[in-house]
N, C-alpha and C. Protein backbone atom coordinates (compact mmCIF):
# COMPACT_ATOMS: atom_id res chain seq x y z
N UNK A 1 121.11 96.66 21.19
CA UNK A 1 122.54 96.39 21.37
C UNK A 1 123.29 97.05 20.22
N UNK A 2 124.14 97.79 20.75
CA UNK A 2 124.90 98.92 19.70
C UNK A 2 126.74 98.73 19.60
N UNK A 3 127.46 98.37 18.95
CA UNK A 3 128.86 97.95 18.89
C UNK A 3 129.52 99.46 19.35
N UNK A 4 130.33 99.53 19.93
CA UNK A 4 130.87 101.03 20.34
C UNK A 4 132.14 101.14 20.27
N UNK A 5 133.02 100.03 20.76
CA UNK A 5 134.66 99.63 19.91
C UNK A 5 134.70 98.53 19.22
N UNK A 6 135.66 98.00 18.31
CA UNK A 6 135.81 96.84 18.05
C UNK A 6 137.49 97.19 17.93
N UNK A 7 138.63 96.53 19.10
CA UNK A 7 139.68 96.42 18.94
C UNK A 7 140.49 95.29 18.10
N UNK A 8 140.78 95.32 16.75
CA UNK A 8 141.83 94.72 16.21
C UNK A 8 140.83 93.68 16.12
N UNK A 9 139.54 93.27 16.15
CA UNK A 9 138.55 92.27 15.72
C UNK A 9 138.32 91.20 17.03
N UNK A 10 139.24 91.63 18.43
CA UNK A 10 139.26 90.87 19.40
C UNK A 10 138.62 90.85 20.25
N UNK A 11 138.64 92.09 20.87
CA UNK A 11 137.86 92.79 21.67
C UNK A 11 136.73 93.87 21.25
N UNK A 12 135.35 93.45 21.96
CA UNK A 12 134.23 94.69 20.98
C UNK A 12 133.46 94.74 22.50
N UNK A 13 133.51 96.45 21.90
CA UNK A 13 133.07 96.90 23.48
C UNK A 13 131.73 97.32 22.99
N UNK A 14 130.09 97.26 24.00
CA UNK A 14 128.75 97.00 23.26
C UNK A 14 128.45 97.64 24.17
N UNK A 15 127.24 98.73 23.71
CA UNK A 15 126.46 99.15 24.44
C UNK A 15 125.40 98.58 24.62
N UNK A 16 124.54 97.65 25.53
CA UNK A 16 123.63 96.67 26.06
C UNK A 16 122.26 97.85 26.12
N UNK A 17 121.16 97.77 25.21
CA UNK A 17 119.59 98.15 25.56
C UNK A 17 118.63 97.53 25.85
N UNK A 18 118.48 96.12 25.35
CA UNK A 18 117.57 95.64 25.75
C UNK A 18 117.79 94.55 26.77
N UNK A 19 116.46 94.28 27.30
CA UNK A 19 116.34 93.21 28.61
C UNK A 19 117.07 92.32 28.88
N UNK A 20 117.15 91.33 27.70
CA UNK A 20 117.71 90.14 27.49
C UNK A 20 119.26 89.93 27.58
N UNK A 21 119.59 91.07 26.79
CA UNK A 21 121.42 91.90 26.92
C UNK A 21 122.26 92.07 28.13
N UNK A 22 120.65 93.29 28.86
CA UNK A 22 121.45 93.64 29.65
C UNK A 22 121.80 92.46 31.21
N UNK A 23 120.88 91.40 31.25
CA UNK A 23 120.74 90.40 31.95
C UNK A 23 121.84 89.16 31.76
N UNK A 24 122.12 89.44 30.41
CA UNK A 24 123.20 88.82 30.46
C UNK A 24 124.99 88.86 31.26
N UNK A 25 125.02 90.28 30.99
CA UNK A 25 125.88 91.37 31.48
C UNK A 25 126.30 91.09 33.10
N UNK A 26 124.61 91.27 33.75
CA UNK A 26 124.52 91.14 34.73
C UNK A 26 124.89 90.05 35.67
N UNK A 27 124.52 88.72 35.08
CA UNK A 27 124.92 87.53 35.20
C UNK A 27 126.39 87.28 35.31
N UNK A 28 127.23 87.97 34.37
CA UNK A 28 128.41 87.85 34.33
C UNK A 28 129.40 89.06 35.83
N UNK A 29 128.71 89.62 36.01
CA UNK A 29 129.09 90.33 37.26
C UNK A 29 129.08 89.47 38.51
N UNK A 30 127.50 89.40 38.75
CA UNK A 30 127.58 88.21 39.96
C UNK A 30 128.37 87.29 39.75
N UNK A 31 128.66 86.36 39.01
CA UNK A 31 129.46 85.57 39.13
C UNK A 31 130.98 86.10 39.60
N UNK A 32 131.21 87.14 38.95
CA UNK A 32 132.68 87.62 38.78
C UNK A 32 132.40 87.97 40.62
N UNK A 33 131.76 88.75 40.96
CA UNK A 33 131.35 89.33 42.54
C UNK A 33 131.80 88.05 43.43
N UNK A 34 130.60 86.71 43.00
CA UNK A 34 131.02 85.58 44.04
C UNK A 34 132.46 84.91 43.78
N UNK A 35 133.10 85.03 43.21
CA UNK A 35 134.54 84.80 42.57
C UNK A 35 135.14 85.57 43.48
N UNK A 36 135.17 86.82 43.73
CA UNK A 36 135.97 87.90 44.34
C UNK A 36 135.42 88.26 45.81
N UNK A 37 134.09 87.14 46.07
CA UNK A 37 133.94 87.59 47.51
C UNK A 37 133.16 88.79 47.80
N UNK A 38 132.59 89.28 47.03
CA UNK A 38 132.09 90.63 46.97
C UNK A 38 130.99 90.39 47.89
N UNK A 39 130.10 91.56 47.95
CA UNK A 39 128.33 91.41 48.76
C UNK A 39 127.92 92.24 48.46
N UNK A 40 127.14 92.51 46.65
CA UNK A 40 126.42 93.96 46.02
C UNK A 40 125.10 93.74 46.78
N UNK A 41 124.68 92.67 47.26
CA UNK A 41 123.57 92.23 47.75
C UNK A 41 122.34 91.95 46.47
N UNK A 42 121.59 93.35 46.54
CA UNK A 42 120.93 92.98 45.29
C UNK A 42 120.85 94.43 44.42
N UNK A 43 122.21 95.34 44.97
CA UNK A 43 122.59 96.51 44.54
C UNK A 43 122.76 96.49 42.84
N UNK A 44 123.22 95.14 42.10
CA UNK A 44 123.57 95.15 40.80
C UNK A 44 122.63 95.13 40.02
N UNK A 45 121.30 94.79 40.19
CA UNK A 45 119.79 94.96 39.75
C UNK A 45 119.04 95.90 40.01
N UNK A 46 119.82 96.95 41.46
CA UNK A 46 118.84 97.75 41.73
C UNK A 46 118.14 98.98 40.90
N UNK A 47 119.19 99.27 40.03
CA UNK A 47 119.46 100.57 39.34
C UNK A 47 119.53 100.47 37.87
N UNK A 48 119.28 99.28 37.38
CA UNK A 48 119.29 98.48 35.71
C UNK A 48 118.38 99.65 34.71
N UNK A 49 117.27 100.27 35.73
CA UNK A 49 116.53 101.40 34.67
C UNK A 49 117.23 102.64 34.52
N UNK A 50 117.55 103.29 35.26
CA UNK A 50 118.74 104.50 35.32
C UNK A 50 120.26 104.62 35.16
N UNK A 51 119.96 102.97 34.39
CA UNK A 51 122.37 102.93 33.75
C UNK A 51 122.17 102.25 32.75
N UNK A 52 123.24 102.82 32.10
CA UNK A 52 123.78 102.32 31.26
C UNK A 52 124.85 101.22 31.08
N UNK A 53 124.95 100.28 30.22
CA UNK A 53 126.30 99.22 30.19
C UNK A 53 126.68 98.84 28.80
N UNK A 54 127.64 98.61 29.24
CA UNK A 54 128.93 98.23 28.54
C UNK A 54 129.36 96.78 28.64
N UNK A 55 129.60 96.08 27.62
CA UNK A 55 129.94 94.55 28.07
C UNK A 55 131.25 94.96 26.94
N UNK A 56 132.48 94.39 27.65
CA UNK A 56 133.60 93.52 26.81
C UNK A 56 133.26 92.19 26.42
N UNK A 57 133.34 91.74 24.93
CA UNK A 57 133.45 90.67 24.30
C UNK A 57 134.64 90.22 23.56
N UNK A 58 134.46 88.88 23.68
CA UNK A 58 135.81 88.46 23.03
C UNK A 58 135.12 87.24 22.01
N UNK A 59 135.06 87.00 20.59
CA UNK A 59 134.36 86.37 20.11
C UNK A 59 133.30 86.05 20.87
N UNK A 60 132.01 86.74 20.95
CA UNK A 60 130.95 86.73 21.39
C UNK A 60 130.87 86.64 22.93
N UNK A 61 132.23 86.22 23.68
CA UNK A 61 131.29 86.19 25.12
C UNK A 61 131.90 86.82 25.85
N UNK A 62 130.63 87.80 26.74
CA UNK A 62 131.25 88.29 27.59
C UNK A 62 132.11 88.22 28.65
N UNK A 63 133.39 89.14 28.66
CA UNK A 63 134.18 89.00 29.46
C UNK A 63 134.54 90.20 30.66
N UNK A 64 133.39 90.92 30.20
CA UNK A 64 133.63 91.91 31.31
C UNK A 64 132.54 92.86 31.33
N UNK A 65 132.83 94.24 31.93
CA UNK A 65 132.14 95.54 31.49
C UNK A 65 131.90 96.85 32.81
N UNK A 66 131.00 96.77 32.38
CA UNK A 66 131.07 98.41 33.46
C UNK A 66 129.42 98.44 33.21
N UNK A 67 128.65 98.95 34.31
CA UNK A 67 127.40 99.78 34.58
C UNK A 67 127.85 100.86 34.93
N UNK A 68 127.19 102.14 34.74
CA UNK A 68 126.75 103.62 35.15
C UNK A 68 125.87 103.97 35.14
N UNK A 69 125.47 104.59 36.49
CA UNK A 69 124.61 104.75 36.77
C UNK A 69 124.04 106.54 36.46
N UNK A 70 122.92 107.29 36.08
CA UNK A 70 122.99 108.17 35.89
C UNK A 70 122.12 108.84 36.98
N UNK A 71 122.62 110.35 37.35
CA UNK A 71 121.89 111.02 38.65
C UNK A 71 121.00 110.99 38.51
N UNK A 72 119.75 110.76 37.62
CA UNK A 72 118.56 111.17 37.48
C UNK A 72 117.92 110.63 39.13
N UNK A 73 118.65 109.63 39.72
CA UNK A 73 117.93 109.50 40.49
C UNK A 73 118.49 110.35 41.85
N UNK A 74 117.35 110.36 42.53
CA UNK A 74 117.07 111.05 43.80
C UNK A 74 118.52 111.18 44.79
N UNK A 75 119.08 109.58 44.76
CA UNK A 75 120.14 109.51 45.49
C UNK A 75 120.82 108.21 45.12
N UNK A 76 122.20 108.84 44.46
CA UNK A 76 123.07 107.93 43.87
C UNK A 76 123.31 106.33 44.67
N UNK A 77 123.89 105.75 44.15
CA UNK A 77 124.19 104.37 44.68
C UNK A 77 125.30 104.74 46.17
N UNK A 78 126.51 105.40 45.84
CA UNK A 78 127.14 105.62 46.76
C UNK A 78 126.98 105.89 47.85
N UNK A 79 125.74 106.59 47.91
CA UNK A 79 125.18 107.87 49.23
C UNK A 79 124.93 106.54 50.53
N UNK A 80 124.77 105.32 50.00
CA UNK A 80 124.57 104.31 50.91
C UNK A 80 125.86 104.02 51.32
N UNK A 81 126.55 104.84 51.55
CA UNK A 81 128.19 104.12 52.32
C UNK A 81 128.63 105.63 52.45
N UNK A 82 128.68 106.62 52.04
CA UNK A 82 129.12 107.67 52.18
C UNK A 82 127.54 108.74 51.79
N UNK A 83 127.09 108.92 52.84
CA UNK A 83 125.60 109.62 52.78
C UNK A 83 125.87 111.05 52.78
N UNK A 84 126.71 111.74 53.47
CA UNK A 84 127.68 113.10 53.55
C UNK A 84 127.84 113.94 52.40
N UNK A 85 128.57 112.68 51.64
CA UNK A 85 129.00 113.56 50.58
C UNK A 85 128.11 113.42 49.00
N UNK A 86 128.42 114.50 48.62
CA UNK A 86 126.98 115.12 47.41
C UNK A 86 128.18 115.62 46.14
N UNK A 87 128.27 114.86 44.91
CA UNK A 87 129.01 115.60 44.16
C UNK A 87 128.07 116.32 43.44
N UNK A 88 128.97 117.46 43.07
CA UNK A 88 128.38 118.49 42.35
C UNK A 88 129.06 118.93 40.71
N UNK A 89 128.57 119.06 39.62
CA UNK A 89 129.15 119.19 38.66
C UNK A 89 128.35 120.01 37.94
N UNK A 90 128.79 120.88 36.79
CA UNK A 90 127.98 121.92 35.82
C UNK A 90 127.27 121.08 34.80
N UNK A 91 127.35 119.81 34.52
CA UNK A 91 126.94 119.18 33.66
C UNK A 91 126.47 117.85 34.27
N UNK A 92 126.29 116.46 34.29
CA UNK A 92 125.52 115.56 34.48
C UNK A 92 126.83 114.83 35.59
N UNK A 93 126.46 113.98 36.63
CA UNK A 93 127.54 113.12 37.13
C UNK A 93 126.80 111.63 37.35
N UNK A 94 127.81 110.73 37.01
CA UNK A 94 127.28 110.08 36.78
C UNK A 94 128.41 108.58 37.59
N UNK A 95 127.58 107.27 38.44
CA UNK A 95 128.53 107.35 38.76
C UNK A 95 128.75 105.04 38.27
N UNK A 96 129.87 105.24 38.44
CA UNK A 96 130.21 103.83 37.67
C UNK A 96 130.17 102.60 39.11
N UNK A 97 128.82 101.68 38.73
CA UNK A 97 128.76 101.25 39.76
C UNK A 97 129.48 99.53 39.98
N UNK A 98 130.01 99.31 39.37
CA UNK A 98 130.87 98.39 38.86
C UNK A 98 132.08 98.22 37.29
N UNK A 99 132.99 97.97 37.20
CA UNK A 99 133.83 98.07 36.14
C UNK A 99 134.21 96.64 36.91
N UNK A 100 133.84 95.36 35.83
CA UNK A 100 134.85 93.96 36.58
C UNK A 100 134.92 93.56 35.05
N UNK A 101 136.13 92.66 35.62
CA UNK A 101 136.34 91.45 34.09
C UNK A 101 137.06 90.25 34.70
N UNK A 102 136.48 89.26 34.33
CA UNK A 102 136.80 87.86 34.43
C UNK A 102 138.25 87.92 34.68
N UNK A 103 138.54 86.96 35.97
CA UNK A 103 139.72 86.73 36.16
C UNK A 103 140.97 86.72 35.42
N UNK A 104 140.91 85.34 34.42
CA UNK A 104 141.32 85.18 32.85
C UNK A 104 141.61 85.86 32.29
N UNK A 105 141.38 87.37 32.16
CA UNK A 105 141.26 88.40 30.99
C UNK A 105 141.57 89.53 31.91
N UNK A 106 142.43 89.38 32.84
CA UNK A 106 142.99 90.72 34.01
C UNK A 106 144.33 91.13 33.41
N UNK A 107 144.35 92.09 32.49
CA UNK A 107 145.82 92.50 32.46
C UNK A 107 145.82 92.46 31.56
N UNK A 108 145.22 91.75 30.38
CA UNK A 108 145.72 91.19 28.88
C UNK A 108 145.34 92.59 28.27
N UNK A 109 146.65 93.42 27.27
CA UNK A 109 146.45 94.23 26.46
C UNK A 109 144.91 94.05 25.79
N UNK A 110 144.71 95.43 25.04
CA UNK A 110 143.33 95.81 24.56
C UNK A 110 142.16 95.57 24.80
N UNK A 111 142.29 95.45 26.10
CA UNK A 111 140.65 95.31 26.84
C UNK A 111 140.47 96.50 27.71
N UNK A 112 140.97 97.06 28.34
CA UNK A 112 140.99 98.25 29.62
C UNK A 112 140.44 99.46 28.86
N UNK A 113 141.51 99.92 27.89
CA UNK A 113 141.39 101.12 27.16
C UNK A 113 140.30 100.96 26.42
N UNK A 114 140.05 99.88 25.63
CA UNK A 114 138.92 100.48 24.70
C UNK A 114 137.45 100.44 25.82
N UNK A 115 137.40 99.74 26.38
CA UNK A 115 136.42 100.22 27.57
C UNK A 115 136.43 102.02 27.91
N UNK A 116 137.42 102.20 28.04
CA UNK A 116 137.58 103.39 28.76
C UNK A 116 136.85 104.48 27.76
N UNK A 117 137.21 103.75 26.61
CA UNK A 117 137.53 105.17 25.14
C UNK A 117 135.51 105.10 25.03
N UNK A 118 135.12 103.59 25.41
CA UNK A 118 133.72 103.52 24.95
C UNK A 118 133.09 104.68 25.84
N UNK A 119 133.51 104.34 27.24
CA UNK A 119 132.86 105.40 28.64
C UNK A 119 132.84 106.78 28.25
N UNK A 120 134.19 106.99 27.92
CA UNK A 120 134.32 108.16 27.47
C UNK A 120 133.41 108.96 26.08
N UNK A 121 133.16 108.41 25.26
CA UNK A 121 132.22 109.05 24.50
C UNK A 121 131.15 108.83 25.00
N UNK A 122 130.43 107.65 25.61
CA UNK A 122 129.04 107.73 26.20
C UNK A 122 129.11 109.30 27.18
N UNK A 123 129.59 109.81 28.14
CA UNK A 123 129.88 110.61 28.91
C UNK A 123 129.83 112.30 27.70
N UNK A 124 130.47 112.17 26.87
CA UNK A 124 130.13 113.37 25.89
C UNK A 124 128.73 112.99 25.44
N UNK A 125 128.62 111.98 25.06
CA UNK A 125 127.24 112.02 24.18
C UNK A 125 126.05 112.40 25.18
N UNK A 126 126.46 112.04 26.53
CA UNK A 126 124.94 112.38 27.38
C UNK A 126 125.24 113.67 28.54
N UNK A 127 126.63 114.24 28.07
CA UNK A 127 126.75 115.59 28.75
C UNK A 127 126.93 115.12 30.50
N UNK A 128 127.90 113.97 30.81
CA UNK A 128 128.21 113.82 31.78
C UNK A 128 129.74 114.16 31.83
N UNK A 129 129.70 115.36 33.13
CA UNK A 129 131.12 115.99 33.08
C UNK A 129 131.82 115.01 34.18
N UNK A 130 131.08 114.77 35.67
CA UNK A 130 132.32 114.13 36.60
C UNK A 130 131.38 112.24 36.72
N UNK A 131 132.57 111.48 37.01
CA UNK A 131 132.38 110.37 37.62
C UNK A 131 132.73 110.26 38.88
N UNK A 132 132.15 109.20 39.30
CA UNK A 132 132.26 108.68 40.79
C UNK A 132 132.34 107.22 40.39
N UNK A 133 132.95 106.93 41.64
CA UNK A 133 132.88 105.06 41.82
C UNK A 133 133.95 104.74 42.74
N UNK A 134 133.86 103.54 43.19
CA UNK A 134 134.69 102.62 44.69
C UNK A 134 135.95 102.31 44.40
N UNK A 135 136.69 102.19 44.85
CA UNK A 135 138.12 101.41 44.39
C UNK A 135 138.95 101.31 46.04
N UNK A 136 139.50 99.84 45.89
CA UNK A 136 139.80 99.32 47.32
C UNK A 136 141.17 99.86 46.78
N UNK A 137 142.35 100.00 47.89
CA UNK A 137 143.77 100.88 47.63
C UNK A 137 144.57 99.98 46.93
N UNK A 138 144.27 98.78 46.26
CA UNK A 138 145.06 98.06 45.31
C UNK A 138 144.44 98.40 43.98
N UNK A 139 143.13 98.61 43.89
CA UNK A 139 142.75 98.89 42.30
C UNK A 139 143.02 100.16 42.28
N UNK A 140 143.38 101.23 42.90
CA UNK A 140 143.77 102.76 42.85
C UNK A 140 144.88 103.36 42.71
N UNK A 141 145.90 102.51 43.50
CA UNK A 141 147.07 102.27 43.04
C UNK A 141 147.32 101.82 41.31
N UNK A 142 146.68 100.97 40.55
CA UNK A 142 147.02 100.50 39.57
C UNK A 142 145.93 101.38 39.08
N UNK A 143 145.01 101.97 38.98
CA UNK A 143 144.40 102.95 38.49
C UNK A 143 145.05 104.04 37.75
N UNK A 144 146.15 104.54 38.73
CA UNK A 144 146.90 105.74 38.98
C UNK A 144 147.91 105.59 38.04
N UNK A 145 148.16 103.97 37.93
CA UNK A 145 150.22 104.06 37.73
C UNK A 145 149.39 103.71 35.85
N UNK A 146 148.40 103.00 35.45
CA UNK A 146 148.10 103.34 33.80
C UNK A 146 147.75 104.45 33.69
N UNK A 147 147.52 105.39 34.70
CA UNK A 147 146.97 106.88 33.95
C UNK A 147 146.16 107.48 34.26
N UNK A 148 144.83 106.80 34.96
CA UNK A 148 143.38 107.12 35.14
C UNK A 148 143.61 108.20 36.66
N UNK A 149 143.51 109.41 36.80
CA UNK A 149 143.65 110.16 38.02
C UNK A 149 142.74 110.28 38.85
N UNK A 150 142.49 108.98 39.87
CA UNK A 150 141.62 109.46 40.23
C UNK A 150 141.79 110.29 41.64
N UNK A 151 140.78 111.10 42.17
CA UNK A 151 140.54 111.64 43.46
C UNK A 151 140.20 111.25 44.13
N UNK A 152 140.27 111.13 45.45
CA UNK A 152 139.80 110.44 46.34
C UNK A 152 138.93 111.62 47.31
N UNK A 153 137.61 110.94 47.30
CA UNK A 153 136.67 112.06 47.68
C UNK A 153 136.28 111.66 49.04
N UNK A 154 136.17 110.51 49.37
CA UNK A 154 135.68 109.90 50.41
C UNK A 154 136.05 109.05 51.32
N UNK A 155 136.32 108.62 52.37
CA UNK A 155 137.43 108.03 52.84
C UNK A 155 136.89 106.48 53.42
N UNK A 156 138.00 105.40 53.48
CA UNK A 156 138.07 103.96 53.29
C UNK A 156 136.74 103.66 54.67
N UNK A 157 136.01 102.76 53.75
CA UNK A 157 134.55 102.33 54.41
C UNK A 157 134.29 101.05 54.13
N UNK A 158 133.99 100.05 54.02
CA UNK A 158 133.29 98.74 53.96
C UNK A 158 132.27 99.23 52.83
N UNK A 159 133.01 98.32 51.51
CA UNK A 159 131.47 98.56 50.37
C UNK A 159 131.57 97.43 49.70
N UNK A 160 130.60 96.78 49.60
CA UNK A 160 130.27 95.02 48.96
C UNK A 160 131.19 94.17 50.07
N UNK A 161 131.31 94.87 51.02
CA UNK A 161 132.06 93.86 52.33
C UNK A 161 133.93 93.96 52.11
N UNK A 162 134.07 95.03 51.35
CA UNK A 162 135.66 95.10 51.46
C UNK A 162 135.99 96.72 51.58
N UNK A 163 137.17 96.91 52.26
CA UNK A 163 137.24 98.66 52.11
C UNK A 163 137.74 98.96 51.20
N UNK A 164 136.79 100.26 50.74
CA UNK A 164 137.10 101.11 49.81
C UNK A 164 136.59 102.49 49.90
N UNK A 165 137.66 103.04 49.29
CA UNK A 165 137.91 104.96 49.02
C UNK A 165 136.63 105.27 47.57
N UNK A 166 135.71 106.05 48.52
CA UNK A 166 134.91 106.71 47.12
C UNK A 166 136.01 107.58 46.18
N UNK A 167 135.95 107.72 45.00
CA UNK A 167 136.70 108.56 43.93
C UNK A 167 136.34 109.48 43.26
N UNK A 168 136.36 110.34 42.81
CA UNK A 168 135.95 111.39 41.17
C UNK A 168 136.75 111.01 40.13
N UNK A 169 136.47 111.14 39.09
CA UNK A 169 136.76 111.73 37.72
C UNK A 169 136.33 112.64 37.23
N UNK A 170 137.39 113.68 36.86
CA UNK A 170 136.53 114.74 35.80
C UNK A 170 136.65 113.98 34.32
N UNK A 171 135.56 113.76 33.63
CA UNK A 171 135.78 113.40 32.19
C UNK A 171 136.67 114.05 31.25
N UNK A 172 137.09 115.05 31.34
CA UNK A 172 138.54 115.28 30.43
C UNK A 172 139.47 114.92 31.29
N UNK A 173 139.72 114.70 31.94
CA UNK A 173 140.66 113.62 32.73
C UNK A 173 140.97 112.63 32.11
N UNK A 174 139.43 111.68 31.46
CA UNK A 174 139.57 110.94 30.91
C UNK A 174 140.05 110.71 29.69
N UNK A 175 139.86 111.91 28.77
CA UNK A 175 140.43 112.37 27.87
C UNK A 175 141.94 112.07 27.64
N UNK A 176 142.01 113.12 28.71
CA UNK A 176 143.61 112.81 28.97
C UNK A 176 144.69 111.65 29.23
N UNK A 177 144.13 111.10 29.84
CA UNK A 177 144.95 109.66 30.28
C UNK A 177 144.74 108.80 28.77
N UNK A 178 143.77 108.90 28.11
CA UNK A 178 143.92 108.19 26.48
C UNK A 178 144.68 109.06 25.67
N UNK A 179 145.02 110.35 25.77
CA UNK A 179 146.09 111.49 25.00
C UNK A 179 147.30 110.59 25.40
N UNK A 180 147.61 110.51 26.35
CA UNK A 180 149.02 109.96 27.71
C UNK A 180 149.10 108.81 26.69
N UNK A 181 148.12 107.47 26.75
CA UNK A 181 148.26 106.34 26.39
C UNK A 181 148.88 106.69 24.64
N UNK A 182 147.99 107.46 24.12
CA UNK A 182 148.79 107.48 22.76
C UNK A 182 149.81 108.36 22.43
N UNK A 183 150.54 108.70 22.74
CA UNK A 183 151.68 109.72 23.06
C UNK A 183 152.94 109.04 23.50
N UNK A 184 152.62 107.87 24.57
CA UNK A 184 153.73 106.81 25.19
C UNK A 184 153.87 105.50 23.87
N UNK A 185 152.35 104.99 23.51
CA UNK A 185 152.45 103.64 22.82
C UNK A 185 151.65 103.82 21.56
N UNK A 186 152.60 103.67 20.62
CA UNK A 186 151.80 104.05 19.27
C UNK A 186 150.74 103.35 18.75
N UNK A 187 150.53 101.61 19.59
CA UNK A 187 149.11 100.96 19.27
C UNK A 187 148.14 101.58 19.46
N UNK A 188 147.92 102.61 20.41
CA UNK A 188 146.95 102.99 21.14
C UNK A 188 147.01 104.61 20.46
N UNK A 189 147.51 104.50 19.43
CA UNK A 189 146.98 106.17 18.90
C UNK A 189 145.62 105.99 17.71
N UNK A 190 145.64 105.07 17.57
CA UNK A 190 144.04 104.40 17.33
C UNK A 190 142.48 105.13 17.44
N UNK A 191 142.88 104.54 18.92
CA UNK A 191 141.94 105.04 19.80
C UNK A 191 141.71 106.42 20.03
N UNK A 192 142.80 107.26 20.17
CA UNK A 192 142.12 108.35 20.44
C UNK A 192 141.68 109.14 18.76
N UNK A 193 142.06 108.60 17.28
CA UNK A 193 141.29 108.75 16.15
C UNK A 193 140.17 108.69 16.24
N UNK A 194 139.61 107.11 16.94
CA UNK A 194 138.32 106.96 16.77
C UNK A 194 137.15 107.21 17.57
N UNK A 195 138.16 108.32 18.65
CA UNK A 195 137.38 108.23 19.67
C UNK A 195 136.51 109.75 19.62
N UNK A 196 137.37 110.69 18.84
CA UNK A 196 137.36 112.05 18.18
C UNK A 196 136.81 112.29 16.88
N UNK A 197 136.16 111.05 16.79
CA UNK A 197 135.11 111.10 15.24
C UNK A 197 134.01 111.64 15.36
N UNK A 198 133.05 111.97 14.38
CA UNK A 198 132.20 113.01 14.41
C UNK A 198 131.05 112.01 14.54
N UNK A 199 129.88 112.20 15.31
CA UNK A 199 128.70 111.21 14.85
C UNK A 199 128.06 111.19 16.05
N UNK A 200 128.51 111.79 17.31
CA UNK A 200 127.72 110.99 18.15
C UNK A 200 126.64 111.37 18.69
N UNK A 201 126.33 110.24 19.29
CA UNK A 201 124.40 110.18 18.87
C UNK A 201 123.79 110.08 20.69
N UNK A 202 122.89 110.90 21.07
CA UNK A 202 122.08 110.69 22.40
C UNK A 202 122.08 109.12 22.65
N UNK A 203 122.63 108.69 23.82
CA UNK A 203 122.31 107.36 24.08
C UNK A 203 123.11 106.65 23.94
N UNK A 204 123.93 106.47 22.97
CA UNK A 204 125.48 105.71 22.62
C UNK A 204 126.22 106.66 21.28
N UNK A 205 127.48 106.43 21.59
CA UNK A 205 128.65 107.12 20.73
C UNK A 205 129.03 105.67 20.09
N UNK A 206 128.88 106.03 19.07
CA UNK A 206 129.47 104.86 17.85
C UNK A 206 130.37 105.34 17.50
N UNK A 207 131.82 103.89 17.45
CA UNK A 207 133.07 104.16 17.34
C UNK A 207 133.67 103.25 15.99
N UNK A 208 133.90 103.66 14.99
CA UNK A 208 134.31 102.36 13.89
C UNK A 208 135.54 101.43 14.23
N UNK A 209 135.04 100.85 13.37
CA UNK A 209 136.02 99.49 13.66
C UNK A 209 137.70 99.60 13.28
N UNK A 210 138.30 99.07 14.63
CA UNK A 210 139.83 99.99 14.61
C UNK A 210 140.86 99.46 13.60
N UNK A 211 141.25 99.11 13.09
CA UNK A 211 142.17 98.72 11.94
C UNK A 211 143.32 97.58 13.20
């Protein structure tokens, strides 16, 4: 377990390695899933050896996070709802098979971005140029209007039992929409300091602790 943001001492975004970590993580998804009605089935365990995660904490407990999944395997998570389509990229794609956070903690400044800023250096550090991942037309909409551009690659299908539009990201995309964020709001010029620091390491990008 590796610290990757720590916002303002509130929020600390963690890169999860071992068993025990990442099970925790996991735990906190399903729940968030049966909360929201979801049906990953047993999709959120399937892929635990080939992704990576991210947990948001807030004094120690998790309140959120993100899995990604990396191509190494044969055939991405998506290809089971959209089998057709094959992204292609010059560098690694990789695709995000959940991003949730506890009800409670939907909206509240400095949790979104430093997630994002963590993704984003994991993605340089392991030479992943495009993302993929689901978004039903209410999380895409609000995707869009903070910044995040996404594409819509694939068109509205039933996935965990609700419809949703497969997406891309190109990772300087991602870049960009944290340039945007600090350019509009000067809290957030922070982030893109620490996000442009020198150090990073195969496996996780270590980010110091933000002032």
């Amino acid at each position: 377990m590796e610290t990757v943001v720590n916002k303002r001492g509130a929020v600390t975004v963690t890169h999860l390695s071992g068993p025990a970590d990442v099970e925790g993580l996991l735990v906190v998804f399903e729940e968030i899933a049966a909360q929201e009605g979801w049906c990953p089935g047993g999709q959120l365990r399937a892929y635990t050896e080939p992704a990576y995660h991210l947990a948001a904490q807030v004094e120690g407990v998790i309140v959120g996070g993100m899995q990604i999944v990396r191509s190494a395997l044969h055939s991405m998570p998506y290809r089971a709802v959209w089998p057709e389509i094959e992204v292609h990229a010059a560098g690694e794609v990789a695709e995000v098979t959940i991003l949730a956070v506890r009800p409670e903690w939907r909206g509240r400044p400095g949790l979104f971005w430093p997630l994002c800023t963590a993704l984003w250096r994991l993605c340089i550090a392991e030479q992943i140029e495009s993302l993929v991942l689901q978004s039903t037309s209410k999380m895409l909409n609000r995707y869009r209007k903070v910044g995040f551009p996404l594409e819509v690659i694939g068109d509205l299908r039933e996935h965990w039992g609700e419809p949703a539009y497969l997406c891309r990201l190109d990772v300087r995309e991602v870049a960009g929409a944290l340039m945007e964020m600090a350019l509009r709001f000067p809290s957030y010029r922070s982030l893109i300091g620490q996000a442009l620091q020198p150090g990073i390491r195969p496996a996780c990008a270590s980010i110091a602790t933000l002032p």
